[in-house]
C-alpha atoms as a PDB file:
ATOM      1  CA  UNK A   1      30.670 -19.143 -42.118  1.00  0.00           C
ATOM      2  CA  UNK A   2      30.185 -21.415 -39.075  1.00  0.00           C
ATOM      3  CA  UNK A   3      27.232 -22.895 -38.688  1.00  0.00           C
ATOM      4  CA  UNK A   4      26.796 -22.467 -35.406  1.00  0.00           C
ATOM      5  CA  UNK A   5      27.275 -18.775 -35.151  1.00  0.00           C
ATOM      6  CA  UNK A   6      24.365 -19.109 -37.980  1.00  0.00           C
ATOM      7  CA  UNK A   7      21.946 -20.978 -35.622  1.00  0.00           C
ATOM      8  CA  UNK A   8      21.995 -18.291 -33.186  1.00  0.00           C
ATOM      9  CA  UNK A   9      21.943 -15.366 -35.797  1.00  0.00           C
ATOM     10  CA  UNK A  10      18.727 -13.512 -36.081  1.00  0.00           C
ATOM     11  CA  UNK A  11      16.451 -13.764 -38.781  1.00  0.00           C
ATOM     12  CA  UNK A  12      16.247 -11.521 -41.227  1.00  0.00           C
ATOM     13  CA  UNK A  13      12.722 -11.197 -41.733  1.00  0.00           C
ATOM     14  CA  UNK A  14      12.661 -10.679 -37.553  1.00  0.00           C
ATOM     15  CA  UNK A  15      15.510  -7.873 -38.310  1.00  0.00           C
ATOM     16  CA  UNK A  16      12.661  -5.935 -40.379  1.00  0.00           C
ATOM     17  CA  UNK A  17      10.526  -5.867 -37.947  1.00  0.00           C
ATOM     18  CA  UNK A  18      13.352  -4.683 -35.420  1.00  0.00           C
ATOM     19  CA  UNK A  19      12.760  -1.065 -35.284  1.00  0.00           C
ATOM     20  CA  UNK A  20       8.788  -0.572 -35.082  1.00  0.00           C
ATOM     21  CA  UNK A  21       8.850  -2.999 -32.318  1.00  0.00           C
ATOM     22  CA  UNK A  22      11.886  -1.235 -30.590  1.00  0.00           C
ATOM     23  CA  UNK A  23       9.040   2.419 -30.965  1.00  0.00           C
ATOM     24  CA  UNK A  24       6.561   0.206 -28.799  1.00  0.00           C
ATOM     25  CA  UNK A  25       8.898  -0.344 -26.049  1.00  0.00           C
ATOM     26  CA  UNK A  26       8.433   3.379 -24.808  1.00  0.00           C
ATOM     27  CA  UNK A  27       4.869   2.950 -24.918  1.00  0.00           C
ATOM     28  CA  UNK A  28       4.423  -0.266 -23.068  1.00  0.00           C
ATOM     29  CA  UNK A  29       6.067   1.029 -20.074  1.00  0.00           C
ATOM     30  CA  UNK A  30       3.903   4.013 -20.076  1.00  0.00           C
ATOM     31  CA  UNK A  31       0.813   1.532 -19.694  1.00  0.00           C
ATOM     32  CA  UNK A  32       2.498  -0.446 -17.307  1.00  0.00           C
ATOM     33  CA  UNK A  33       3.060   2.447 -15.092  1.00  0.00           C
ATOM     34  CA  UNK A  34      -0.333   3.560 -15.777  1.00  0.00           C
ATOM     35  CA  UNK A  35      -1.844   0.285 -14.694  1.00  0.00           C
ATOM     36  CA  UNK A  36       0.397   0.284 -11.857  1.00  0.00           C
ATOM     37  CA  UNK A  37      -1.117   3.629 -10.583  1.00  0.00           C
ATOM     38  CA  UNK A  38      -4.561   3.107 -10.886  1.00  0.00           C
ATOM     39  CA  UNK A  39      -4.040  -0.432  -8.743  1.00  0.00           C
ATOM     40  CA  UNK A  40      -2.437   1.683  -6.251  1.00  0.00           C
ATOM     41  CA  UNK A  41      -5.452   4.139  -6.474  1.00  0.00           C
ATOM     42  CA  UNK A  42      -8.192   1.497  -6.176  1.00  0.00           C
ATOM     43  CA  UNK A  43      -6.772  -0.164  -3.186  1.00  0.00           C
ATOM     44  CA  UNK A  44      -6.396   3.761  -1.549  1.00  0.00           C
ATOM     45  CA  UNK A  45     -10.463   4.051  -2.829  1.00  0.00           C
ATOM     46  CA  UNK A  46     -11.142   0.586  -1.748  1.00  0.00           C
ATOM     47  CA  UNK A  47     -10.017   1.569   1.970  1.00  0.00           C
ATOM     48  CA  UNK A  48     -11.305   4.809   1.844  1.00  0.00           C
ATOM     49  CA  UNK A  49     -15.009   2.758   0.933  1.00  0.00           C
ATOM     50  CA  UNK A  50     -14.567   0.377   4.162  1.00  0.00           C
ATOM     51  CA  UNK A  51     -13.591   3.405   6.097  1.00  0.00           C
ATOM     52  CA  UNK A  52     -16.349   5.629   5.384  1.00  0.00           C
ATOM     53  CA  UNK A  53     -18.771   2.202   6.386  1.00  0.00           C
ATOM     54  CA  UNK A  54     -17.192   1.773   9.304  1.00  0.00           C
ATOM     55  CA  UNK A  55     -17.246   5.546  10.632  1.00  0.00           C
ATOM     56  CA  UNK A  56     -20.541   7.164   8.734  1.00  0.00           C
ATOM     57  CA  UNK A  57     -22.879   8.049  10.251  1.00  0.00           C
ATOM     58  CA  UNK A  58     -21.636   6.947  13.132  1.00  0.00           C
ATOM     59  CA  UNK A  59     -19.673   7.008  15.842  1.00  0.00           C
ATOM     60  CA  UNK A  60     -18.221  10.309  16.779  1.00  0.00           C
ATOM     61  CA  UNK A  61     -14.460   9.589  16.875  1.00  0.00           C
ATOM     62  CA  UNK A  62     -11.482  11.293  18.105  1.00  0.00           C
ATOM     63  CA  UNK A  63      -8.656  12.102  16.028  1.00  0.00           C
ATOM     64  CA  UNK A  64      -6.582   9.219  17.401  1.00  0.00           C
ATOM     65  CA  UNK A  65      -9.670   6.600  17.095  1.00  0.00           C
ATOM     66  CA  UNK A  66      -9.948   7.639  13.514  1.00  0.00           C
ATOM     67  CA  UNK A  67      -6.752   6.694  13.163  1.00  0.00           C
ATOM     68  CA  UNK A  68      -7.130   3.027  14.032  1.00  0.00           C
ATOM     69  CA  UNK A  69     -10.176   2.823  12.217  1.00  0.00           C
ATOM     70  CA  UNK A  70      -7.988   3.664   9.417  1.00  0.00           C
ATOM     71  CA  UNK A  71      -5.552   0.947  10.286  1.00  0.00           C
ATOM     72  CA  UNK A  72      -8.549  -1.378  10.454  1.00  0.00           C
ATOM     73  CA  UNK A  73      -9.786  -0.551   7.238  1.00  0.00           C
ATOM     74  CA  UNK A  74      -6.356  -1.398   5.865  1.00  0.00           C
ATOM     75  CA  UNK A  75      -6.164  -4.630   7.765  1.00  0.00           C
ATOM     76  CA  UNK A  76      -9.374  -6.228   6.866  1.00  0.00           C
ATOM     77  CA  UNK A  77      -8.647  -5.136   3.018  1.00  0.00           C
ATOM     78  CA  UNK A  78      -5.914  -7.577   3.245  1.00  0.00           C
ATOM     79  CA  UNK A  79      -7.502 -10.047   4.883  1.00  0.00           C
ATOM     80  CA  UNK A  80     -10.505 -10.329   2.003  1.00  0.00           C
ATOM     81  CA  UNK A  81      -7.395 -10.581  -0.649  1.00  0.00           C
ATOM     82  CA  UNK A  82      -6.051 -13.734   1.276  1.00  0.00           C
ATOM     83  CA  UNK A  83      -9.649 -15.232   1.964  1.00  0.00           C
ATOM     84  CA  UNK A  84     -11.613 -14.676  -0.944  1.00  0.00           C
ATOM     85  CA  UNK A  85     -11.280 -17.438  -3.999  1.00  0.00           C
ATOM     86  CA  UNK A  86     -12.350 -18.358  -7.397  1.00  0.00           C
ATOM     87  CA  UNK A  87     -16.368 -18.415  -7.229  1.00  0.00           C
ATOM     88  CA  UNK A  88     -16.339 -17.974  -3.212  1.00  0.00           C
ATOM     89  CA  UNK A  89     -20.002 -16.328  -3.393  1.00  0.00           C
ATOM     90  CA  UNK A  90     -21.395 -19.949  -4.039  1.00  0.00           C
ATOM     91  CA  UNK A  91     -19.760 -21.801  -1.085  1.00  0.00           C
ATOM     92  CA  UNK A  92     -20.918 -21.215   2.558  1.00  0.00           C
ATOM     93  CA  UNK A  93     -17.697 -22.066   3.842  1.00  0.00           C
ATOM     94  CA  UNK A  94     -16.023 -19.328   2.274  1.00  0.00           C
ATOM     95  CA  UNK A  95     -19.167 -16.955   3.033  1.00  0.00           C
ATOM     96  CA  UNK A  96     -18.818 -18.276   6.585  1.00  0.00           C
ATOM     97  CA  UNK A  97     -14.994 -17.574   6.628  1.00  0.00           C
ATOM     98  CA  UNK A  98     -15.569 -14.174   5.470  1.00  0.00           C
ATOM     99  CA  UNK A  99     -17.859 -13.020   7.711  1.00  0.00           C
ATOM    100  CA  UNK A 100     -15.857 -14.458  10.640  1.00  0.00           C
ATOM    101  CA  UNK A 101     -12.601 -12.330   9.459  1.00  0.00           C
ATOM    102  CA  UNK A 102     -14.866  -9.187   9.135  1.00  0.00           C
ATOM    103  CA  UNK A 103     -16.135  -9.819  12.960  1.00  0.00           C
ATOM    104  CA  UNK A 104     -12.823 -10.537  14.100  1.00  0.00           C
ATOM    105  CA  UNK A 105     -10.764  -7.686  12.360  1.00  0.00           C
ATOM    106  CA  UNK A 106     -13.426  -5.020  13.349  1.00  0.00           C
ATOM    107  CA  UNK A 107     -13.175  -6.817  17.120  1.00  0.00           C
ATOM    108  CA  UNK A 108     -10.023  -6.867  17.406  1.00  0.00           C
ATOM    109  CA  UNK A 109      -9.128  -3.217  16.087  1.00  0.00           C
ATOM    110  CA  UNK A 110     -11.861  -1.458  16.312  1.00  0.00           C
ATOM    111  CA  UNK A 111     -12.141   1.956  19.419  1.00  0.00           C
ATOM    112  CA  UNK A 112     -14.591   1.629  22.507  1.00  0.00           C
ATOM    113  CA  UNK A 113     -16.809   4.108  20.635  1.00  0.00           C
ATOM    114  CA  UNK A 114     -18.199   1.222  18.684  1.00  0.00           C
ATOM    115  CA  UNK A 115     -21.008  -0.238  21.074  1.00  0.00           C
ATOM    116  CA  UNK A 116     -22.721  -4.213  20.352  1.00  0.00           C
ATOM    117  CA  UNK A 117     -25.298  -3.358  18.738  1.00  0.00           C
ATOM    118  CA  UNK A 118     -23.106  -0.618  16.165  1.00  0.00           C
ATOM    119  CA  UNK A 119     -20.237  -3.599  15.708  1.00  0.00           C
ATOM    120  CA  UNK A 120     -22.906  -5.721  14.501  1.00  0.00           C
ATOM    121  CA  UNK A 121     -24.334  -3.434  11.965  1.00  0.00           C
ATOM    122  CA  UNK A 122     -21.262  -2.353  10.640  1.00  0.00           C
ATOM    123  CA  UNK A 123     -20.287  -6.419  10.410  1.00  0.00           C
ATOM    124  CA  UNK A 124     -23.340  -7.004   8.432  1.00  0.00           C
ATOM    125  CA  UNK A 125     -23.002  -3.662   5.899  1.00  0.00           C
ATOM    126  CA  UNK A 126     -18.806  -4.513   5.274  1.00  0.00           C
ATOM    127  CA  UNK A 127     -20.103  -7.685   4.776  1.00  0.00           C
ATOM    128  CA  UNK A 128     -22.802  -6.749   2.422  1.00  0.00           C
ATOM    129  CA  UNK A 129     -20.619  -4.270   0.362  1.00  0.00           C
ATOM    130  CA  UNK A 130     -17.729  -7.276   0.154  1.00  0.00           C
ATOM    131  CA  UNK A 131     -20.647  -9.747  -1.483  1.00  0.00           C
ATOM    132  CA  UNK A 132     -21.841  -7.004  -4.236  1.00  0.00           C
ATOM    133  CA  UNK A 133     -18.464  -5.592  -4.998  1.00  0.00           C
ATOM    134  CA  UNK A 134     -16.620  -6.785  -8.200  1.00  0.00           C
ATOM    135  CA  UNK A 135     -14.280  -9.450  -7.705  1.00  0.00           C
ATOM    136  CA  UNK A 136     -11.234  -7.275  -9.661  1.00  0.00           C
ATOM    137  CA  UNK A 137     -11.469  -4.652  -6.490  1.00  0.00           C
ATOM    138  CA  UNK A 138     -10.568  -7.198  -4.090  1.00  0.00           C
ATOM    139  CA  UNK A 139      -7.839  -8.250  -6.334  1.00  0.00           C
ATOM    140  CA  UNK A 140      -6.252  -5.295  -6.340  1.00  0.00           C
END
């Protein structure tokens, strides 16, 4: 036999183990999907949480306006994944960073209806849900 073709050969203890590890295969995938689906979900719940802070219990918007509340909502969601960092909850800067990118992505997308004084307080509750919120459902 050649040696070299028996370098590359498989082992034969690894051949018995072959066919239960081939079985797995099949199920692997399934949890990948799986996991793949529920990441899609939580980002969908994840904007549907900022949403619901930026337009309960107020303002009263028009079908259009909810639309780009939407679209902010989706926005500042990935803006937090690019901003926030290992252990960002003990550094100001980071704190500071975030709270500028919630002020400015709110500012800059946000309808009319959304006087001063309501831009600030819905600033300071996104900004309050961000800090309590797990870390894995910015992540997502």
């Amino acid at each position: 036999m050649n040696p070299l073709y028996g370098a590359v050969k498989p082992d034969p203890t690894a051949l018995a183990f072959a066919g239960p590890v081939a079985g797995l295969a099949p199920i692997a995938a399934a949890i990948r999907a799986q996991l793949e689906k529920l990441i899609r979900l939580s980002k969908t719940e994840e904007e549907l949480v900022i949403f619901d802070i930026l337009t309960r219990p107020a303002p009263e918007l028009s079908t259009d306006e909810r639309a780009e509340v939407k679209k902010v909502a989706r926005d500042l969601l990935a803006r937090l994944k690019q901003l926030l960092v290992l252990n960002w909850r003990q550094k100001s800067s980071a704190r500071s960073q975030l709270k500028l990118a919630i002020e400015d992505v709110l500012d800059g997308g946000l309808p009319r209806a959304y006087g001063k004084p309501l831009y600030e307080q819905k600033c300071s509750a996104l900004f309050e849900h961000v800090f309590e919120m797990p870390d894995e459902r910015i992540a997502v």
